[in-house]
N, C-alpha and C. Protein backbone atom coordinates (compact mmCIF):
# COMPACT_ATOMS: atom_id res chain seq x y z
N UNK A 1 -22.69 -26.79 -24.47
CA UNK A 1 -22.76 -26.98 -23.03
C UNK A 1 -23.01 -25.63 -22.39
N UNK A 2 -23.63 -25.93 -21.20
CA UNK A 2 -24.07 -24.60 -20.62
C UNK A 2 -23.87 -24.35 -19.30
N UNK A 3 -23.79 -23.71 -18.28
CA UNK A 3 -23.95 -23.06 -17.07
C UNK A 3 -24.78 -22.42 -16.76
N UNK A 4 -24.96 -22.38 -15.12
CA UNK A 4 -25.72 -21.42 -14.56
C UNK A 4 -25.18 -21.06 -13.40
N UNK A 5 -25.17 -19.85 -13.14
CA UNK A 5 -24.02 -19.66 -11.87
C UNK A 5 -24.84 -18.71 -11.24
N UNK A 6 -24.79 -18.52 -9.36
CA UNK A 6 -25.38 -17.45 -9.01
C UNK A 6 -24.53 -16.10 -8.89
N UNK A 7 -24.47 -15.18 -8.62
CA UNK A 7 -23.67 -13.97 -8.21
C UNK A 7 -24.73 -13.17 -8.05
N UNK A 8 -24.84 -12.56 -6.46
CA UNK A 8 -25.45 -11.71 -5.77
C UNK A 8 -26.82 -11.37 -6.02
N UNK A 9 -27.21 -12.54 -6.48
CA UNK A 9 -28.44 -12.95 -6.27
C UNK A 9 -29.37 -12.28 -7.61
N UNK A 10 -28.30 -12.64 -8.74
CA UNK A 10 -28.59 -12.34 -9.91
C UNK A 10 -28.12 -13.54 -10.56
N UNK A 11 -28.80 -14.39 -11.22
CA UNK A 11 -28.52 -15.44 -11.99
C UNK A 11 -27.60 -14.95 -13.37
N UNK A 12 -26.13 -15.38 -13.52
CA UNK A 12 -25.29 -15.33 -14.31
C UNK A 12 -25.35 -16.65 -15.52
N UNK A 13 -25.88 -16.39 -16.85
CA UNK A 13 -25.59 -17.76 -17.67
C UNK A 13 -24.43 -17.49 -18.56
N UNK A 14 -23.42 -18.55 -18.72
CA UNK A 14 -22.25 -18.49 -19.15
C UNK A 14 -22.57 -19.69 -20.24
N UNK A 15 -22.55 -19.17 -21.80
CA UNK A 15 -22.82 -20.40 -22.97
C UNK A 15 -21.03 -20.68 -23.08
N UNK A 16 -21.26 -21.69 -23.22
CA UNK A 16 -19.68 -23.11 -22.79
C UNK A 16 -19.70 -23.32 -24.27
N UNK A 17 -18.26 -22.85 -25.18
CA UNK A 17 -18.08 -23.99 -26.63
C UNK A 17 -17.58 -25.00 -26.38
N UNK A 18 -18.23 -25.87 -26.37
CA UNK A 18 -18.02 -27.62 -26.58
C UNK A 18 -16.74 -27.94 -26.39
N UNK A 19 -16.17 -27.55 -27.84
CA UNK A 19 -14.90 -27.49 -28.53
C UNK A 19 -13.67 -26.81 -27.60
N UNK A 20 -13.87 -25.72 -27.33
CA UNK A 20 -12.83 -24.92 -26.41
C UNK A 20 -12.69 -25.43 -24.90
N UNK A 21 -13.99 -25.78 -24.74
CA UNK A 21 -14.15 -25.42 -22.65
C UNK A 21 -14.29 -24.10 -22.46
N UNK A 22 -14.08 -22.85 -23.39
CA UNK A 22 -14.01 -21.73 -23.02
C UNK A 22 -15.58 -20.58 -23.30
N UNK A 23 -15.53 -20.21 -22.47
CA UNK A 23 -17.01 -18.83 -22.19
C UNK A 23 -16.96 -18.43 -23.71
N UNK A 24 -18.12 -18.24 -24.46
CA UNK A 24 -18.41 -17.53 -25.65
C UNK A 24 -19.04 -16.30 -25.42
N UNK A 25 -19.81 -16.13 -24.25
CA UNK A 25 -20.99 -15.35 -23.94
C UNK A 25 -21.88 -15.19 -22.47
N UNK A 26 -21.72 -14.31 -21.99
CA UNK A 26 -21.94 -14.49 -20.65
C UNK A 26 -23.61 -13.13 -20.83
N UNK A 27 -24.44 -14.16 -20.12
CA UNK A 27 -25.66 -12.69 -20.21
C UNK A 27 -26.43 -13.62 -19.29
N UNK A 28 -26.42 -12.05 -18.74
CA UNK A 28 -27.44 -12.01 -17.47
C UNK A 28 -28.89 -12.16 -17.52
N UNK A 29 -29.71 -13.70 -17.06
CA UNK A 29 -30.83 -13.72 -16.46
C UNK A 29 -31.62 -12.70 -15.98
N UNK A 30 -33.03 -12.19 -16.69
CA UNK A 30 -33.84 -11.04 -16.17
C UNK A 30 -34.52 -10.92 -14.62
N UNK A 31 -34.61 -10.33 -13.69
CA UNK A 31 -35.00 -11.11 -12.23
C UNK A 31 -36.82 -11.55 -12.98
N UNK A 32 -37.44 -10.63 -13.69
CA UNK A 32 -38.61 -11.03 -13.73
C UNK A 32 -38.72 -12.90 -14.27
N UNK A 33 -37.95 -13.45 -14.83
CA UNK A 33 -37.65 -14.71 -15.04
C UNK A 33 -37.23 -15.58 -13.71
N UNK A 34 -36.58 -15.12 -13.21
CA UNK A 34 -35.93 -15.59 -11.78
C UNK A 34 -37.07 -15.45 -10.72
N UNK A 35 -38.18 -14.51 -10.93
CA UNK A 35 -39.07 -14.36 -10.01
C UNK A 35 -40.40 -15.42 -10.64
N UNK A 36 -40.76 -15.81 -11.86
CA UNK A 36 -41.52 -16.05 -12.04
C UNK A 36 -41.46 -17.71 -11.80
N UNK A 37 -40.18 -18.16 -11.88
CA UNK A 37 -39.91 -19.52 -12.03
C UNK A 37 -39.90 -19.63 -10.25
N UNK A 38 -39.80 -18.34 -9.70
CA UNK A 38 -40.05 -18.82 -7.81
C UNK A 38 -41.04 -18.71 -7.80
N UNK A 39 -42.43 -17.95 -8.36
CA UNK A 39 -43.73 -17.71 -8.20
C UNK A 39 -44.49 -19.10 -8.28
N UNK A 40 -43.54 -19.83 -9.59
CA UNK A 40 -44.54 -20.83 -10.18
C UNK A 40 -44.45 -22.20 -9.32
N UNK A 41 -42.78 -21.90 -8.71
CA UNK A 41 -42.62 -23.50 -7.55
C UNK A 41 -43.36 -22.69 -6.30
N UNK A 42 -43.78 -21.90 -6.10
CA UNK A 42 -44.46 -22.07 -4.58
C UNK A 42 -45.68 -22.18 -4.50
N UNK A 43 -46.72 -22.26 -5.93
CA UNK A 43 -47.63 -22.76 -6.39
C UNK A 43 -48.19 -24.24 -7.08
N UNK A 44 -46.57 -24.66 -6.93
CA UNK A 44 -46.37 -26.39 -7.23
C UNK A 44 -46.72 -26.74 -8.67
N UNK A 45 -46.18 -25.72 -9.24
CA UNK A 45 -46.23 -25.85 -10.97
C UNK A 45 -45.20 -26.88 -10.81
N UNK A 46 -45.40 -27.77 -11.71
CA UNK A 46 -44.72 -29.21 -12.43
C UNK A 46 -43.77 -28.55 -13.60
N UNK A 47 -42.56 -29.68 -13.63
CA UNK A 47 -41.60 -29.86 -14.92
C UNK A 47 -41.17 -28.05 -15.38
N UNK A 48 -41.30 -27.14 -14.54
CA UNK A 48 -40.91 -26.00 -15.34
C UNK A 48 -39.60 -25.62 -16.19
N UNK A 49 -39.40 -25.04 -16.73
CA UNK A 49 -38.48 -25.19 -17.91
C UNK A 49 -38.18 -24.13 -18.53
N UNK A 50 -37.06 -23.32 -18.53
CA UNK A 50 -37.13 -22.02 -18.74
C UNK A 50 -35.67 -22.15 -20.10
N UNK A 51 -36.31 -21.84 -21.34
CA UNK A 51 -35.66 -21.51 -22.75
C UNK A 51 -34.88 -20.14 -22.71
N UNK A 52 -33.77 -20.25 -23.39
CA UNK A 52 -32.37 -19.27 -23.48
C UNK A 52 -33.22 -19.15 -24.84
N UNK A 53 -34.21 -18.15 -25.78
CA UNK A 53 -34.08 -17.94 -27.37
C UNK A 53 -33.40 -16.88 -27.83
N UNK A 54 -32.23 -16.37 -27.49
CA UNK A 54 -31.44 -15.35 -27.61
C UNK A 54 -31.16 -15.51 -28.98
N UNK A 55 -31.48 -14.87 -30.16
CA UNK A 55 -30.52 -15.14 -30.87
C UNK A 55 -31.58 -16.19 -32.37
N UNK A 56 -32.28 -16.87 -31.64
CA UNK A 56 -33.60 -17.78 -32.12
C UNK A 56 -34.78 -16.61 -32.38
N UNK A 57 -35.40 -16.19 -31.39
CA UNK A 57 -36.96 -15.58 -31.64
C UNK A 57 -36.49 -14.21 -31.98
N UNK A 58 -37.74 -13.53 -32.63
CA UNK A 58 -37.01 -12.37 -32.36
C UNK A 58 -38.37 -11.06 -31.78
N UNK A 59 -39.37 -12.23 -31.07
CA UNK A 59 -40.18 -11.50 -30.47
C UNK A 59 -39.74 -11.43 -28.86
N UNK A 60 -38.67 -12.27 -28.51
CA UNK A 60 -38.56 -12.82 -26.61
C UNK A 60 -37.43 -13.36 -26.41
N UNK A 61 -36.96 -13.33 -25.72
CA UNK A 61 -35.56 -14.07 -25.30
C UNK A 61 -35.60 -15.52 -24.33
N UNK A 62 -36.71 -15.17 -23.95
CA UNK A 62 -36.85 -16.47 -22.56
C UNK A 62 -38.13 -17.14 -22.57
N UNK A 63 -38.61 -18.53 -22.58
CA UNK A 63 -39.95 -18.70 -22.44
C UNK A 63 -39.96 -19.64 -21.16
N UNK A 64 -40.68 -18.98 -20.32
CA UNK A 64 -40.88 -20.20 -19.13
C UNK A 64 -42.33 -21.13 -19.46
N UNK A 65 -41.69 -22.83 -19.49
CA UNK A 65 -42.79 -23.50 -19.48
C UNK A 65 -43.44 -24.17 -18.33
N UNK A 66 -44.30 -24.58 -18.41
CA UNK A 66 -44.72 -25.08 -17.10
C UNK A 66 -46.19 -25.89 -17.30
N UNK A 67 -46.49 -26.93 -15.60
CA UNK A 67 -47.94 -27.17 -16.61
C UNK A 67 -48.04 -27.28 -14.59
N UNK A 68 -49.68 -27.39 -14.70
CA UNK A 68 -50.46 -27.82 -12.83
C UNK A 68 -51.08 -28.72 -13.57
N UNK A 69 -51.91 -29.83 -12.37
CA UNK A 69 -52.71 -30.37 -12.61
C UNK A 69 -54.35 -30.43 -12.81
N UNK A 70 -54.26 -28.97 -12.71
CA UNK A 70 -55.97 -28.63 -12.65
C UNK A 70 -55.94 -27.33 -13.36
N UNK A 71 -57.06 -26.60 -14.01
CA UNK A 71 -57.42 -25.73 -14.59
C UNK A 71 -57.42 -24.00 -13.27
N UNK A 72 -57.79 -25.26 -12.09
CA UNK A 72 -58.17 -24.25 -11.18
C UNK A 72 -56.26 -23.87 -10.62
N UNK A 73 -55.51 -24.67 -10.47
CA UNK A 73 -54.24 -24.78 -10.18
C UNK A 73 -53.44 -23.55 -11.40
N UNK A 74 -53.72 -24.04 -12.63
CA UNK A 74 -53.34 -23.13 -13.40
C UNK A 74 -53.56 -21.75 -13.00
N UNK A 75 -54.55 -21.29 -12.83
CA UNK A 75 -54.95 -20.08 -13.02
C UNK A 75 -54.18 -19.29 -11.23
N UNK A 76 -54.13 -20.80 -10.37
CA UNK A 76 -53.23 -20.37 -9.43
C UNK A 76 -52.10 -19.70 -9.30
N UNK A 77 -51.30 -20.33 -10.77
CA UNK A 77 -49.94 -20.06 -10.63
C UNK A 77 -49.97 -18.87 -11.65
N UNK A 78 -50.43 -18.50 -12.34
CA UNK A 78 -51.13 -17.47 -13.19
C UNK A 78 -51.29 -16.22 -12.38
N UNK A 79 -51.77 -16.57 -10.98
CA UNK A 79 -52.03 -14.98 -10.00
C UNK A 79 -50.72 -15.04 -9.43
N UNK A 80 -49.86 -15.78 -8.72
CA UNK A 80 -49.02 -16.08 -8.13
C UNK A 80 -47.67 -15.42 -8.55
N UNK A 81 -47.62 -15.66 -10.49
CA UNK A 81 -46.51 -14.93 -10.74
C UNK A 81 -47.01 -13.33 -10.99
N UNK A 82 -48.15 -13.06 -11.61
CA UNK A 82 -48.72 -11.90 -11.66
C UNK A 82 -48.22 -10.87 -10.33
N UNK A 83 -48.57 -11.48 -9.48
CA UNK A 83 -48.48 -10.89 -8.18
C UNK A 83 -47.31 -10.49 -7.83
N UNK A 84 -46.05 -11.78 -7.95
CA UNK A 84 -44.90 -11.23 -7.63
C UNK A 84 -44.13 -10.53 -8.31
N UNK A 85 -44.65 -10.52 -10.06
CA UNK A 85 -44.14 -9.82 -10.51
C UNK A 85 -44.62 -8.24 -11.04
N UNK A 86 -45.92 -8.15 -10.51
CA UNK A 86 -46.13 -6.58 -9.82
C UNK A 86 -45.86 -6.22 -8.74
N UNK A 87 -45.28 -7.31 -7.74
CA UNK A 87 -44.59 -6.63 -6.82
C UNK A 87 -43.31 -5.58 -7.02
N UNK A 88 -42.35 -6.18 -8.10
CA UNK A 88 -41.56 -5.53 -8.68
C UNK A 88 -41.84 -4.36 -9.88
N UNK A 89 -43.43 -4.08 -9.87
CA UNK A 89 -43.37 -2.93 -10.64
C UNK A 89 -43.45 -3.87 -12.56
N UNK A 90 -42.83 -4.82 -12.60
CA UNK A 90 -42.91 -5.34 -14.08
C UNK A 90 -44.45 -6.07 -14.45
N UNK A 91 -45.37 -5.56 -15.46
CA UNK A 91 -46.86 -5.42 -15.74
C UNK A 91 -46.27 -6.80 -17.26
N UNK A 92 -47.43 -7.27 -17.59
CA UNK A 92 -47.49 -8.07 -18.75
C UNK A 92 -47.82 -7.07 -20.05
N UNK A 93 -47.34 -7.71 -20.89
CA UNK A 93 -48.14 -6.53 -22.12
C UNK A 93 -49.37 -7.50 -22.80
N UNK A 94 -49.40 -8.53 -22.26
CA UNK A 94 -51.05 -9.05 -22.53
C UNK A 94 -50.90 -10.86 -21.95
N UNK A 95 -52.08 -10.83 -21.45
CA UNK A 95 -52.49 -12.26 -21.21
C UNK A 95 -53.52 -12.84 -22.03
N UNK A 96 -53.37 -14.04 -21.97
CA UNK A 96 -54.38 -15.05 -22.70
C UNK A 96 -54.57 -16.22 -22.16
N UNK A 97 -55.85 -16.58 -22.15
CA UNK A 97 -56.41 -18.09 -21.68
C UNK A 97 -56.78 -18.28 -20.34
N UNK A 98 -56.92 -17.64 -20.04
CA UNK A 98 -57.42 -17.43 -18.22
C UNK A 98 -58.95 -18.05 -18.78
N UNK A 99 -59.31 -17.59 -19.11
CA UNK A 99 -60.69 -18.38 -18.80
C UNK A 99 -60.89 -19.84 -19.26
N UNK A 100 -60.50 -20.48 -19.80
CA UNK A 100 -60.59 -22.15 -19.40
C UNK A 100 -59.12 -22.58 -19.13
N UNK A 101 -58.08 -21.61 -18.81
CA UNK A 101 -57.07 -22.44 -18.35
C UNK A 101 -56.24 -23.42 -19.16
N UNK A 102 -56.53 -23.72 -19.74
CA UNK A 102 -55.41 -25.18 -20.53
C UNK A 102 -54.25 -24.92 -21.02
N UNK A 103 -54.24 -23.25 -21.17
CA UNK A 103 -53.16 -22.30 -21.48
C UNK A 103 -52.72 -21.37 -21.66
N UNK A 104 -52.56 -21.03 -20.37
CA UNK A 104 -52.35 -19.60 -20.06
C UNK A 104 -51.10 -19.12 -20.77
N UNK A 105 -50.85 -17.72 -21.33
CA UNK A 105 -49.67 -17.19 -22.30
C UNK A 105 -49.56 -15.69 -21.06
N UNK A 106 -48.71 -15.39 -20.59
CA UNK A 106 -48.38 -14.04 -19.89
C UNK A 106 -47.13 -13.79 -20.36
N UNK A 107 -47.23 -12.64 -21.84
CA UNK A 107 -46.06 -11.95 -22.53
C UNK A 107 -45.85 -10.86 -21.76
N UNK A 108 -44.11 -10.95 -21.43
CA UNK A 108 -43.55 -9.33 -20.63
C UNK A 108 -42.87 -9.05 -21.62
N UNK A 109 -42.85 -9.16 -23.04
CA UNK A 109 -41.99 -9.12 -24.06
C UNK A 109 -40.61 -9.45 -23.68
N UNK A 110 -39.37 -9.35 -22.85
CA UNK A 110 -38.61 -10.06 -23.11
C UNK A 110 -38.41 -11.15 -22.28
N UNK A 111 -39.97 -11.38 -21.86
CA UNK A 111 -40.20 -13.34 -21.52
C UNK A 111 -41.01 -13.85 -21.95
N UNK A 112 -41.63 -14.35 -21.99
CA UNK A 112 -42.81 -15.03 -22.14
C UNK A 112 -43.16 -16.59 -21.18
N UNK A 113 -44.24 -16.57 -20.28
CA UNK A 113 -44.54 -17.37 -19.48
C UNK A 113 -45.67 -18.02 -19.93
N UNK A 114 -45.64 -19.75 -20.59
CA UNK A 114 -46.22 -20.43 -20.60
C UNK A 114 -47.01 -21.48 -19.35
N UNK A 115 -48.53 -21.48 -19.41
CA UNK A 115 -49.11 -22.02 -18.19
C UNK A 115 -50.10 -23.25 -19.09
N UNK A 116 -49.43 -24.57 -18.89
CA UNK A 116 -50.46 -25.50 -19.37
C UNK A 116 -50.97 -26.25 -18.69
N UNK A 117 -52.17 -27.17 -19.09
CA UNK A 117 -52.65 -28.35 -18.42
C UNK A 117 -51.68 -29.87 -18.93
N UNK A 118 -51.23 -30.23 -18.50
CA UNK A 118 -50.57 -31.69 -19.12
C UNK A 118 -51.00 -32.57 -20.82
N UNK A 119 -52.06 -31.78 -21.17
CA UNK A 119 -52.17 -32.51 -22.11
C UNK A 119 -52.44 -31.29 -23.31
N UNK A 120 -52.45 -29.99 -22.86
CA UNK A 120 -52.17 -29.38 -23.49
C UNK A 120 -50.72 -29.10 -23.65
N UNK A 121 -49.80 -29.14 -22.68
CA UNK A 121 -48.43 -28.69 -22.79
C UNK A 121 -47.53 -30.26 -23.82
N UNK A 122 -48.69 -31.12 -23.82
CA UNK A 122 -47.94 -32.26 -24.79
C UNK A 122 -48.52 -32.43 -25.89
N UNK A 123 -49.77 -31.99 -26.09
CA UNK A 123 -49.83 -31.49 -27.74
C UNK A 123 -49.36 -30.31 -28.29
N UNK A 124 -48.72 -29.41 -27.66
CA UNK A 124 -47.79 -28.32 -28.18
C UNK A 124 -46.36 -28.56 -28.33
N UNK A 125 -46.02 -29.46 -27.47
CA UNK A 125 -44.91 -29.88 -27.34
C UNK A 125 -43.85 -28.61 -27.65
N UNK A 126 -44.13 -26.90 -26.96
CA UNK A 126 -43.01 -26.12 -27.06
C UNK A 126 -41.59 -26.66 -26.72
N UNK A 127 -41.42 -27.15 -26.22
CA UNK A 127 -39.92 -27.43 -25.79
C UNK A 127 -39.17 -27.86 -27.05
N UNK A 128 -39.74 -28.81 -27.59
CA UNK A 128 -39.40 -29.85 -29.01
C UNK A 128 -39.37 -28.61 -30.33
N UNK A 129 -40.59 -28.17 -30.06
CA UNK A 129 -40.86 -26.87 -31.21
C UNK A 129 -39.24 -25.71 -31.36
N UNK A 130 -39.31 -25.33 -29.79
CA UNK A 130 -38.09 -24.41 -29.80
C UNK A 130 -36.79 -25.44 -29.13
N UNK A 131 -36.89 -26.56 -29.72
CA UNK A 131 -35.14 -27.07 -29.33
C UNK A 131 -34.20 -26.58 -29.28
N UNK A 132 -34.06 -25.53 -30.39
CA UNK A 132 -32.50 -25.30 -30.17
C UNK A 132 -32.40 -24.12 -29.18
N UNK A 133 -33.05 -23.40 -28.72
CA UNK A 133 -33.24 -22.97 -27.46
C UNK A 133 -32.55 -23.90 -26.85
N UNK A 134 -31.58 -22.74 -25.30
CA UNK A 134 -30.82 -23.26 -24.37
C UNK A 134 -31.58 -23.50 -23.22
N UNK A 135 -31.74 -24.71 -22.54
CA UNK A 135 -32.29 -25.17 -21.44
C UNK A 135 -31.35 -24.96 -20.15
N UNK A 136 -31.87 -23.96 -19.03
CA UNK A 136 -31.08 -23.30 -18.46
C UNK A 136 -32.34 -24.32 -16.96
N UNK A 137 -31.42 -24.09 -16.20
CA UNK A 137 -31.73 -24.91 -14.73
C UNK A 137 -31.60 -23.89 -13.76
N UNK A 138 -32.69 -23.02 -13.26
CA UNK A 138 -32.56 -22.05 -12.21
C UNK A 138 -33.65 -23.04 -10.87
């Protein structure tokens, strides 16, 4: 079981043992995650979905998923987080798929932001792939 709590406008996640009721692990949400998942709703990205792989990957800690309904929409939300998150000074260490869109990849190494089209984000089915990843609700 999991949590998500705010404090001062820094997203706090607290992992819950089942068994106890009691905190195992408390770690702090990156803002570039917190910014990208606001970049991607004010661009009307669908179903986004942001993975806890702490502990799982050992290239990233966080993957935000997401999908638009158009190629051209994609690449919307693609500038959108870009933007806000050079507003803060944090650069990608590489993008991929901008040019036909169906799936955009923007690695900050300790996130990674997935951008699909609906039928690409369901023949990858990341979510299923990285299950045991924690599904966190910001």
């Amino acid at each position: 079981m999991s949590k998500t709590i705010l404090r001062r406008d820094v997203f706090i996640y607290k992992k819950m043992n089942s068994k106890t009721d009691k905190t195992t692990n408390t770690r702090v949400i990156p803002e570039g995650v917190k910014t990208s998942v606001e970049a991607s709703r004010m661009k009307k990205a669908e179903d986004i979905v942001v993975l806890d792989l702490t502990g799982i990957s050992s290239f990233t800690d966080f993957f935000i998923i997401m999908h638009g309904n158009s190629s051209r929409q994609n690449v919307a939300i693609y500038e959108g987080i870009e933007k806000e998150l050079k507003d803060l000074s944090i650069r990608p260490l590489s993008v991929e798929g901008r040019e036909n869109a169906e799936w955009i990849l923007m690695d900050y190494g300790e996130f990674i932001v997935h951008i699909f089209s609906s039928r690409a984000r369901e023949y990858y089915s990341l979510e299923k792939l990285w299950g045991d990843g924690i599904k966190l609700s910001l």
